[in-house]
PDB file of N, CA and C in Angstrom:
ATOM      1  N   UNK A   1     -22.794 -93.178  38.241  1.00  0.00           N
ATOM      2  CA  UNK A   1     -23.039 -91.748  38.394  1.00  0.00           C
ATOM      3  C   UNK A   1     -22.381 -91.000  37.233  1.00  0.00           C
ATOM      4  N   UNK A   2     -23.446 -90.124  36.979  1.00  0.00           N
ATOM      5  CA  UNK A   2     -22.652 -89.207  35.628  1.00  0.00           C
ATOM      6  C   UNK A   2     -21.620 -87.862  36.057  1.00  0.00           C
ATOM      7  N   UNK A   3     -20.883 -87.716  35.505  1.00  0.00           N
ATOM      8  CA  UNK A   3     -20.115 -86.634  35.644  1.00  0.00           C
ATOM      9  C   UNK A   3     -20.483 -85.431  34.949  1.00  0.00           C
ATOM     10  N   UNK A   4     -20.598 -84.246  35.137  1.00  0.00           N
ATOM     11  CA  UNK A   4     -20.796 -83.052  35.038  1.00  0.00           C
ATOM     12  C   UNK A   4     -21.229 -82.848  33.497  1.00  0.00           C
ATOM     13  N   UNK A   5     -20.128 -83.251  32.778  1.00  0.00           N
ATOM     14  CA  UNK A   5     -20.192 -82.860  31.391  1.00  0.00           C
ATOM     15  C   UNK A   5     -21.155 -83.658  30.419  1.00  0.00           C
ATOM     16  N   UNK A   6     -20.689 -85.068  31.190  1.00  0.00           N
ATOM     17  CA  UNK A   6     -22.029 -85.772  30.385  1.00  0.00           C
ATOM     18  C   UNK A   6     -23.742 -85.645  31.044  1.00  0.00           C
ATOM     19  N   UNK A   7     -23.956 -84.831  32.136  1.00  0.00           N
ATOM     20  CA  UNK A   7     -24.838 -84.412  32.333  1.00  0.00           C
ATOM     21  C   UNK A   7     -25.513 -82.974  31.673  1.00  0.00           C
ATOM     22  N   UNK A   8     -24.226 -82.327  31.210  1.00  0.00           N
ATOM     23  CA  UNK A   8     -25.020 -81.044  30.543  1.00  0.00           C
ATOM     24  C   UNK A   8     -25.039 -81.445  28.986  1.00  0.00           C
ATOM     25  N   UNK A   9     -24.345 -82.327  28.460  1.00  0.00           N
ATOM     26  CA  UNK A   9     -24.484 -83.308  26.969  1.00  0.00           C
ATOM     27  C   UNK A   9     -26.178 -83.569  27.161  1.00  0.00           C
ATOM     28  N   UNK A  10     -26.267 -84.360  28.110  1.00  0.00           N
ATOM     29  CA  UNK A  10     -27.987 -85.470  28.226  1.00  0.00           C
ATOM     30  C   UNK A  10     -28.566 -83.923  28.204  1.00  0.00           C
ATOM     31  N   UNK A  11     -28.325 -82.872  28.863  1.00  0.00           N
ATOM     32  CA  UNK A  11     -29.442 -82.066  29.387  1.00  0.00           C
ATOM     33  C   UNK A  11     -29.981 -80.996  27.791  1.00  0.00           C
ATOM     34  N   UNK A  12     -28.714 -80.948  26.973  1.00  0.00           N
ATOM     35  CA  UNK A  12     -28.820 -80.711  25.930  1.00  0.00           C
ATOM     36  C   UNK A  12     -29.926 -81.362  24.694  1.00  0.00           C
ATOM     37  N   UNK A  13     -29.210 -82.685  24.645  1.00  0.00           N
ATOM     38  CA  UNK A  13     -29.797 -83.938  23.750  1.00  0.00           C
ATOM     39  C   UNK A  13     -31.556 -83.701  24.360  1.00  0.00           C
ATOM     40  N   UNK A  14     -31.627 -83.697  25.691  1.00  0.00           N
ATOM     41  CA  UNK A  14     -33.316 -83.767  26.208  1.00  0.00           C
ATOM     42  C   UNK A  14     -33.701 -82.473  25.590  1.00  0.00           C
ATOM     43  N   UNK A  15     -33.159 -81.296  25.106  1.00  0.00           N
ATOM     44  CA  UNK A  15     -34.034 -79.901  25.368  1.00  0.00           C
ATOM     45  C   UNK A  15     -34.306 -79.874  23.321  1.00  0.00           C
ATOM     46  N   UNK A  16     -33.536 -80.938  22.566  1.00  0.00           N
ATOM     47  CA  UNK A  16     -33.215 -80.642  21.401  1.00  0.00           C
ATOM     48  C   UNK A  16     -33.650 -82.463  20.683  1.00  0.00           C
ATOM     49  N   UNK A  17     -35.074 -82.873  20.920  1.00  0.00           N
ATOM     50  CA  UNK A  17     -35.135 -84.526  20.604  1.00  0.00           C
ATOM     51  C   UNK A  17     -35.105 -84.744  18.934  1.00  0.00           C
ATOM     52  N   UNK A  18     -35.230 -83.682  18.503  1.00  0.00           N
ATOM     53  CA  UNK A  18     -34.912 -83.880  16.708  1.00  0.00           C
ATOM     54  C   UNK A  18     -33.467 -83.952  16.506  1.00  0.00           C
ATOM     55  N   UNK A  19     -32.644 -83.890  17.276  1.00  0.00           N
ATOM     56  CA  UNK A  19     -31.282 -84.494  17.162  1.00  0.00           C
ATOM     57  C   UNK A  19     -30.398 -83.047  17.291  1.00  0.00           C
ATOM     58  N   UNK A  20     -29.299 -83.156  17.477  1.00  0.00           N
ATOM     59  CA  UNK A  20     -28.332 -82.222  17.829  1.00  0.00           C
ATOM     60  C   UNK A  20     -26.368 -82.843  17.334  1.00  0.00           C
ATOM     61  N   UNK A  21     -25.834 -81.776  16.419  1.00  0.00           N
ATOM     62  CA  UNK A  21     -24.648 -82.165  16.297  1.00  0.00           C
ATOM     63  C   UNK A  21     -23.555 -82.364  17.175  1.00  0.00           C
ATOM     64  N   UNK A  22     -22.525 -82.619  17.444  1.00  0.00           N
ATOM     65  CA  UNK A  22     -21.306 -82.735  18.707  1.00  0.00           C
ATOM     66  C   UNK A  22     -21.010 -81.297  18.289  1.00  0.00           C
ATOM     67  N   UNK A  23     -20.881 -80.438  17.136  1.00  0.00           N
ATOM     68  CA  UNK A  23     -20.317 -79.323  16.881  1.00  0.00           C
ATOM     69  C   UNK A  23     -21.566 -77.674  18.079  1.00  0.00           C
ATOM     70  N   UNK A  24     -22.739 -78.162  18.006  1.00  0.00           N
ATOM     71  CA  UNK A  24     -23.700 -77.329  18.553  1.00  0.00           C
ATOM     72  C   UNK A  24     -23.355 -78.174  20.017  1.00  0.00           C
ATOM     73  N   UNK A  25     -23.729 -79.256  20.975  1.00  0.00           N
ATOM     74  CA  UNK A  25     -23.347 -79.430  21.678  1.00  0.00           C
ATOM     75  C   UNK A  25     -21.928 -78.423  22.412  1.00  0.00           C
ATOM     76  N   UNK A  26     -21.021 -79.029  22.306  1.00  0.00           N
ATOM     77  CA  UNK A  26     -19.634 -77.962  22.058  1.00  0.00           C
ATOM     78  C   UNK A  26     -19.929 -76.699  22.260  1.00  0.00           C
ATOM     79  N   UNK A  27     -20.904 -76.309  21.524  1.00  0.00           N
ATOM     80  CA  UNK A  27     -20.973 -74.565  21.864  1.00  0.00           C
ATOM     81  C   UNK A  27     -22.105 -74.390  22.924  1.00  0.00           C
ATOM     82  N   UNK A  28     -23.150 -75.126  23.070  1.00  0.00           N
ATOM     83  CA  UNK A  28     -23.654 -75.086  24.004  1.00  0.00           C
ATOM     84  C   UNK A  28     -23.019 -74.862  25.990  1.00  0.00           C
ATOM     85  N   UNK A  29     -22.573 -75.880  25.534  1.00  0.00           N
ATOM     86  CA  UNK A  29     -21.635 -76.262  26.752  1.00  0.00           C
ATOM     87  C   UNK A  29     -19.921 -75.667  27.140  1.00  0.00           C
ATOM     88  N   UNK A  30     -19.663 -75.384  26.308  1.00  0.00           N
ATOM     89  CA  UNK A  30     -18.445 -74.877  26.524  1.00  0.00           C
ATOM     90  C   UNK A  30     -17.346 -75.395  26.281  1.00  0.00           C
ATOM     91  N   UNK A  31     -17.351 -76.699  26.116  1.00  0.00           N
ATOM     92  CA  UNK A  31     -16.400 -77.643  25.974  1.00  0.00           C
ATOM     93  C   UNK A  31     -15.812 -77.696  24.667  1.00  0.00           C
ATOM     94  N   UNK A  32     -14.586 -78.445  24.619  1.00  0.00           N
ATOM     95  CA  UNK A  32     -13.717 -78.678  22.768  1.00  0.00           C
ATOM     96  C   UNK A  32     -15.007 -79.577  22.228  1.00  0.00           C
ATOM     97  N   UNK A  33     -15.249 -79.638  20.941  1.00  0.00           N
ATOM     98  CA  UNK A  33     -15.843 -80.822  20.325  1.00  0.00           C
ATOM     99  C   UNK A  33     -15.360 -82.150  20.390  1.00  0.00           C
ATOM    100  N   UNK A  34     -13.981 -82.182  20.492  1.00  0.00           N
ATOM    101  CA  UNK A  34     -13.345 -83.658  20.689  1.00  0.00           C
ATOM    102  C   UNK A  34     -13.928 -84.356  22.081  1.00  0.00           C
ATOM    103  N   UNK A  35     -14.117 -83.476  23.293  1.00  0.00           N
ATOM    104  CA  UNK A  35     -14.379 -83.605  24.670  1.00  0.00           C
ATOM    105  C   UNK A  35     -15.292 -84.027  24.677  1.00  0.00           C
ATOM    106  N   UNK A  36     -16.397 -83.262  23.703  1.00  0.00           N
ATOM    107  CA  UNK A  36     -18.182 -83.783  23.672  1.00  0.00           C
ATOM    108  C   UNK A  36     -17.827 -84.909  22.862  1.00  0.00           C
ATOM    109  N   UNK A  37     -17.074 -85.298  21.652  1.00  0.00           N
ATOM    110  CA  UNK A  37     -17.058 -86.392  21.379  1.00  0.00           C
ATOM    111  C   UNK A  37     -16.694 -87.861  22.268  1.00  0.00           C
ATOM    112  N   UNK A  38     -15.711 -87.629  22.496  1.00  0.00           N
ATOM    113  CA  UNK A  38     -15.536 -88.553  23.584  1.00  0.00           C
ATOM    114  C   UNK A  38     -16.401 -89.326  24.893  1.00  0.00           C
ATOM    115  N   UNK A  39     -17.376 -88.423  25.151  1.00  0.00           N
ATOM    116  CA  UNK A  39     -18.595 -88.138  26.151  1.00  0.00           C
ATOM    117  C   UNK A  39     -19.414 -88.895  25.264  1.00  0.00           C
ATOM    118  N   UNK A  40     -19.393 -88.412  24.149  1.00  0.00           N
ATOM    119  CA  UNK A  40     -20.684 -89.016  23.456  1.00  0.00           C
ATOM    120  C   UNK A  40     -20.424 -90.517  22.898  1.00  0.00           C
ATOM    121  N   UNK A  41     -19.160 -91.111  22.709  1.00  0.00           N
ATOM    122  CA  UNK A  41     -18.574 -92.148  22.473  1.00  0.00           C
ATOM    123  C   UNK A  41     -18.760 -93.182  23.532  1.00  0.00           C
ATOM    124  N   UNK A  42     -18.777 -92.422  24.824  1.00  0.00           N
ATOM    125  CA  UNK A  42     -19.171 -94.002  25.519  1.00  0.00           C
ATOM    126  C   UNK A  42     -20.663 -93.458  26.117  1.00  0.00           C
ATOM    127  N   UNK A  43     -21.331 -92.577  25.324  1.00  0.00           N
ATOM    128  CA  UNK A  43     -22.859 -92.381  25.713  1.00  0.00           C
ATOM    129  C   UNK A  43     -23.670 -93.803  24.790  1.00  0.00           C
ATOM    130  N   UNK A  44     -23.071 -93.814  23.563  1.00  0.00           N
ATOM    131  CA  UNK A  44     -23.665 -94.648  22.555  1.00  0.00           C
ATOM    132  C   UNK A  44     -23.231 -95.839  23.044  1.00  0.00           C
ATOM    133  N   UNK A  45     -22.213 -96.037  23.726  1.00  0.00           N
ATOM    134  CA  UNK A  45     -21.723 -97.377  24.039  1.00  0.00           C
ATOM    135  C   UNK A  45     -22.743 -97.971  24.871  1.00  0.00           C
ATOM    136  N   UNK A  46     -22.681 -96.900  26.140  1.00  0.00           N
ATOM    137  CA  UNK A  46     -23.697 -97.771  27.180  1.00  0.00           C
ATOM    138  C   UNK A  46     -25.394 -97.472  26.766  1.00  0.00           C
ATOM    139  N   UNK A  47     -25.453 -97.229  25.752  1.00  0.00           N
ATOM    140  CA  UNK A  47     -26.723 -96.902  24.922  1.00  0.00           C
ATOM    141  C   UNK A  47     -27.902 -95.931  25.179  1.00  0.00           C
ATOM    142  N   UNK A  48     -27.281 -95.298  26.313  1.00  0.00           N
ATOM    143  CA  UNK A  48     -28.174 -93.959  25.835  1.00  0.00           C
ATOM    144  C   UNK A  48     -28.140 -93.193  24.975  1.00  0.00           C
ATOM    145  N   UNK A  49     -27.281 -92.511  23.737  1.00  0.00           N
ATOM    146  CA  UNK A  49     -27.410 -91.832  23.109  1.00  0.00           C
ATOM    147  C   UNK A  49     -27.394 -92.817  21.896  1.00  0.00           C
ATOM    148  N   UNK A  50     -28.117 -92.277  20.958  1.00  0.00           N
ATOM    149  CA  UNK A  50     -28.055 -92.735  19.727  1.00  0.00           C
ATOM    150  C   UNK A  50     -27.067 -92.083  18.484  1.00  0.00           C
ATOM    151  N   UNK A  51     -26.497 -92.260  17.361  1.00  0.00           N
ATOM    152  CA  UNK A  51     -26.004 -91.074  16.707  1.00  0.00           C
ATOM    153  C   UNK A  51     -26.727 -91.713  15.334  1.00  0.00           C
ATOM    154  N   UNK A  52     -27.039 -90.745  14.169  1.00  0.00           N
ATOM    155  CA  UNK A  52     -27.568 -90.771  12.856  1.00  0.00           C
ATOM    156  C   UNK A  52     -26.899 -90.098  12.226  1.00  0.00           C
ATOM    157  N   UNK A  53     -26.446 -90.677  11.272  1.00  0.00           N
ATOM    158  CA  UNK A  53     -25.674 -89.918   9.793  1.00  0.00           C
ATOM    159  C   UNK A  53     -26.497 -89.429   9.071  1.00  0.00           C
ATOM    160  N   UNK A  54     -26.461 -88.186   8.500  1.00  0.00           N
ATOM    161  CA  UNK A  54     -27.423 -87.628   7.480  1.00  0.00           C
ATOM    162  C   UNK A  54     -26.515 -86.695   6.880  1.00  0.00           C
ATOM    163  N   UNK A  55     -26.276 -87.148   5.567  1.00  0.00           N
ATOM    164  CA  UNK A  55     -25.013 -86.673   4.636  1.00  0.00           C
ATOM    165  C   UNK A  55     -23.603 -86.670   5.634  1.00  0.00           C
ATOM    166  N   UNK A  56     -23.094 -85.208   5.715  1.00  0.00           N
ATOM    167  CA  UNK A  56     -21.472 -85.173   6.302  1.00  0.00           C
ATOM    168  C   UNK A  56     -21.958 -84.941   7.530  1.00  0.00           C
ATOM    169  N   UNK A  57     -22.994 -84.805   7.947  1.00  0.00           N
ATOM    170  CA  UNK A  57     -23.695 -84.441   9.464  1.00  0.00           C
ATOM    171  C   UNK A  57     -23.961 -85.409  10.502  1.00  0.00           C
ATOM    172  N   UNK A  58     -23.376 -86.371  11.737  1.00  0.00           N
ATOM    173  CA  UNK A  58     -23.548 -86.739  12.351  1.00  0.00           C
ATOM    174  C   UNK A  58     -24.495 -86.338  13.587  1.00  0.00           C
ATOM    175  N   UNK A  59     -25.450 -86.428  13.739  1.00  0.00           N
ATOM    176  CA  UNK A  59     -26.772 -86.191  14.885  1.00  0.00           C
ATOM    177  C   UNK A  59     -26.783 -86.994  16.269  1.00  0.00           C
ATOM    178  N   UNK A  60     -26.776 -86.444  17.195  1.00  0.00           N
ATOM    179  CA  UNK A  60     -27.037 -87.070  18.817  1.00  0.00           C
ATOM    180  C   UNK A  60     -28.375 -86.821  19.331  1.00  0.00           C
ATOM    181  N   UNK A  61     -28.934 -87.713  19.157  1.00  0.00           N
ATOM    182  CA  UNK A  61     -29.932 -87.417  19.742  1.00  0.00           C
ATOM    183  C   UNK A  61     -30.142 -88.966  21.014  1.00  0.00           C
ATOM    184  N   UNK A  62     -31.308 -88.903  22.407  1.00  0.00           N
ATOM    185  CA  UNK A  62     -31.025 -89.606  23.657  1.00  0.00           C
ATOM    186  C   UNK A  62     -32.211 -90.993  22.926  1.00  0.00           C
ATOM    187  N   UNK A  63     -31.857 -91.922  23.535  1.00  0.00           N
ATOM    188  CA  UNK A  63     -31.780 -93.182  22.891  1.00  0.00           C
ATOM    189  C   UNK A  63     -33.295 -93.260  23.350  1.00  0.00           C
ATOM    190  N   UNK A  64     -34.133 -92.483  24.070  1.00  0.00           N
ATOM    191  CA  UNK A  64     -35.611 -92.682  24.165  1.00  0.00           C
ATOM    192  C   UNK A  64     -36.539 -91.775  23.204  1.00  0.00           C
ATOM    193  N   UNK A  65     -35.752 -90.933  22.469  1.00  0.00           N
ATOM    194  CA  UNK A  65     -36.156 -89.892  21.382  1.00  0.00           C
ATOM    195  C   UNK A  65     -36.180 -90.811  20.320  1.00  0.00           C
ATOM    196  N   UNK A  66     -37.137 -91.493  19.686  1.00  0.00           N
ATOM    197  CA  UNK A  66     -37.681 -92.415  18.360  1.00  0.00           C
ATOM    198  C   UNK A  66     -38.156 -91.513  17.045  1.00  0.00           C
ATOM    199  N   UNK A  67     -38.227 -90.259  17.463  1.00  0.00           N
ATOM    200  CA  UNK A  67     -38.507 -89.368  16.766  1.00  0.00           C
ATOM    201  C   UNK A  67     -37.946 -89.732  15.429  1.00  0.00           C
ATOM    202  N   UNK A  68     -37.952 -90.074  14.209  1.00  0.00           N
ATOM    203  CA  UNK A  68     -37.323 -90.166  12.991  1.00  0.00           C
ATOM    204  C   UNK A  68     -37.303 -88.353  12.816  1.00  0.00           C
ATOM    205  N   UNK A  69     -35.800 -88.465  11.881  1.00  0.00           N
ATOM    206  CA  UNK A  69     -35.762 -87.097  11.301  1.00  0.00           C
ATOM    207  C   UNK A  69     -35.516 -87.503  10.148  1.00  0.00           C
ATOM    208  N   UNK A  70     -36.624 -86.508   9.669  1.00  0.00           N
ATOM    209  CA  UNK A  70     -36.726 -86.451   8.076  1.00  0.00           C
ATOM    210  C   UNK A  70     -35.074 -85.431   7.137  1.00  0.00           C
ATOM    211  N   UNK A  71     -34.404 -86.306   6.125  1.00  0.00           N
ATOM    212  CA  UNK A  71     -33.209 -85.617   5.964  1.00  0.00           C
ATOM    213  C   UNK A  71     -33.630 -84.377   5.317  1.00  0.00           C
ATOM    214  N   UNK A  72     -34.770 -84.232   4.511  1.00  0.00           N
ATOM    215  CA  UNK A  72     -34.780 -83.203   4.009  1.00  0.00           C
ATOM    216  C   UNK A  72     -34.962 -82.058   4.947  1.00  0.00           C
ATOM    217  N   UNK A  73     -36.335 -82.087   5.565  1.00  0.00           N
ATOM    218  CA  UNK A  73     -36.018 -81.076   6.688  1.00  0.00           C
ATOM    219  C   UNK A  73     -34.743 -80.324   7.483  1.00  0.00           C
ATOM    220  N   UNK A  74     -33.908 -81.813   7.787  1.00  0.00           N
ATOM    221  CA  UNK A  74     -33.209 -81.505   8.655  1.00  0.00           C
ATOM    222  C   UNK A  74     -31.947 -80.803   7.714  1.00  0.00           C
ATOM    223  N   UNK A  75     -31.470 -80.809   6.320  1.00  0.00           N
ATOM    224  CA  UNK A  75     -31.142 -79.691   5.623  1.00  0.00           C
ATOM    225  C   UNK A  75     -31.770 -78.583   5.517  1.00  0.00           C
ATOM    226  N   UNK A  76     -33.246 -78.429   5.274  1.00  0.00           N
ATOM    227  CA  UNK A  76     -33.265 -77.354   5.274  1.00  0.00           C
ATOM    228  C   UNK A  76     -33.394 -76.522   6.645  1.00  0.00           C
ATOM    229  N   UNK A  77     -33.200 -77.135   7.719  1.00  0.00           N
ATOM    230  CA  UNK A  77     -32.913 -76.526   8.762  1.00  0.00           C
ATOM    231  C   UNK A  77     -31.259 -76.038   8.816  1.00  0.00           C
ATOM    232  N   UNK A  78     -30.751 -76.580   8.597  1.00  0.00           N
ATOM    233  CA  UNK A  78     -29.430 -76.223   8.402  1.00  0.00           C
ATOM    234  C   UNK A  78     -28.733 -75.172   7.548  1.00  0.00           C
ATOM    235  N   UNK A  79     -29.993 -75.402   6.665  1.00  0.00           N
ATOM    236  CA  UNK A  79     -29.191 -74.501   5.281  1.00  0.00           C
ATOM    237  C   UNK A  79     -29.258 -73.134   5.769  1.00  0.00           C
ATOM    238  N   UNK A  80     -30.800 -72.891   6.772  1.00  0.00           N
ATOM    239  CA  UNK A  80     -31.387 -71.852   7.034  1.00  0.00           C
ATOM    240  C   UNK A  80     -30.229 -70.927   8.543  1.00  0.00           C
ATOM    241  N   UNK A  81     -29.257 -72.082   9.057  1.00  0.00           N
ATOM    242  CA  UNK A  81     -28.751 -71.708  10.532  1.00  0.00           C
ATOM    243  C   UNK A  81     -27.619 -71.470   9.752  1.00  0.00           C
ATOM    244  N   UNK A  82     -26.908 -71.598   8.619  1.00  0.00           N
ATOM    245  CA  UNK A  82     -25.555 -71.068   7.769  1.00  0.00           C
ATOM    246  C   UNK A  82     -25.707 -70.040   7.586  1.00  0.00           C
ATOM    247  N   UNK A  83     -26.910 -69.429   6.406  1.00  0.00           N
ATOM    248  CA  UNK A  83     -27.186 -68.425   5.990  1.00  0.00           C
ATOM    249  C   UNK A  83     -27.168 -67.131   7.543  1.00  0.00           C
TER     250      UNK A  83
END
């Protein structure tokens, strides 16, 4: 059975399948980023969540989302949520 937090993590990761950082998570939810990290540390373990490196950016996205993300996009999505 999941506990609270890693249920609003999954409910996140499901609403966002092009991937999502632990830092947006975190603000989503309310929680420290270390907290969502931790959550997300034994999410990948028992293999539902996946994580992808793309440059200094680590991505969560749920281990049935195959979706490839393209890096360029996914900078210029980023560049566009700084600005």
């Amino acid at each position: 059975m999941k506990n609270h937090i890693e249920e609003k993590i999954l409910k996140v990761l499901s609403k966002n399948r092009d991937g999502v950082t632990i830092a947006d998570i975190s603000r989503h939810i309310g929680v420290h980023r270390n907290t969502v990290s931790k959550y997300i540390f034994g999410l990948v373990k028992e293999g539902t969540v996946n994580q992808r490196r793309i440059g200094v950016v680590s991505l969560c996205y749920l281990s049935t989302s195959t979706k490839p993300v393209k890096e360029k996009e996914f900078l210029e999505k980023l560049k566009r949520k700084i600005k």
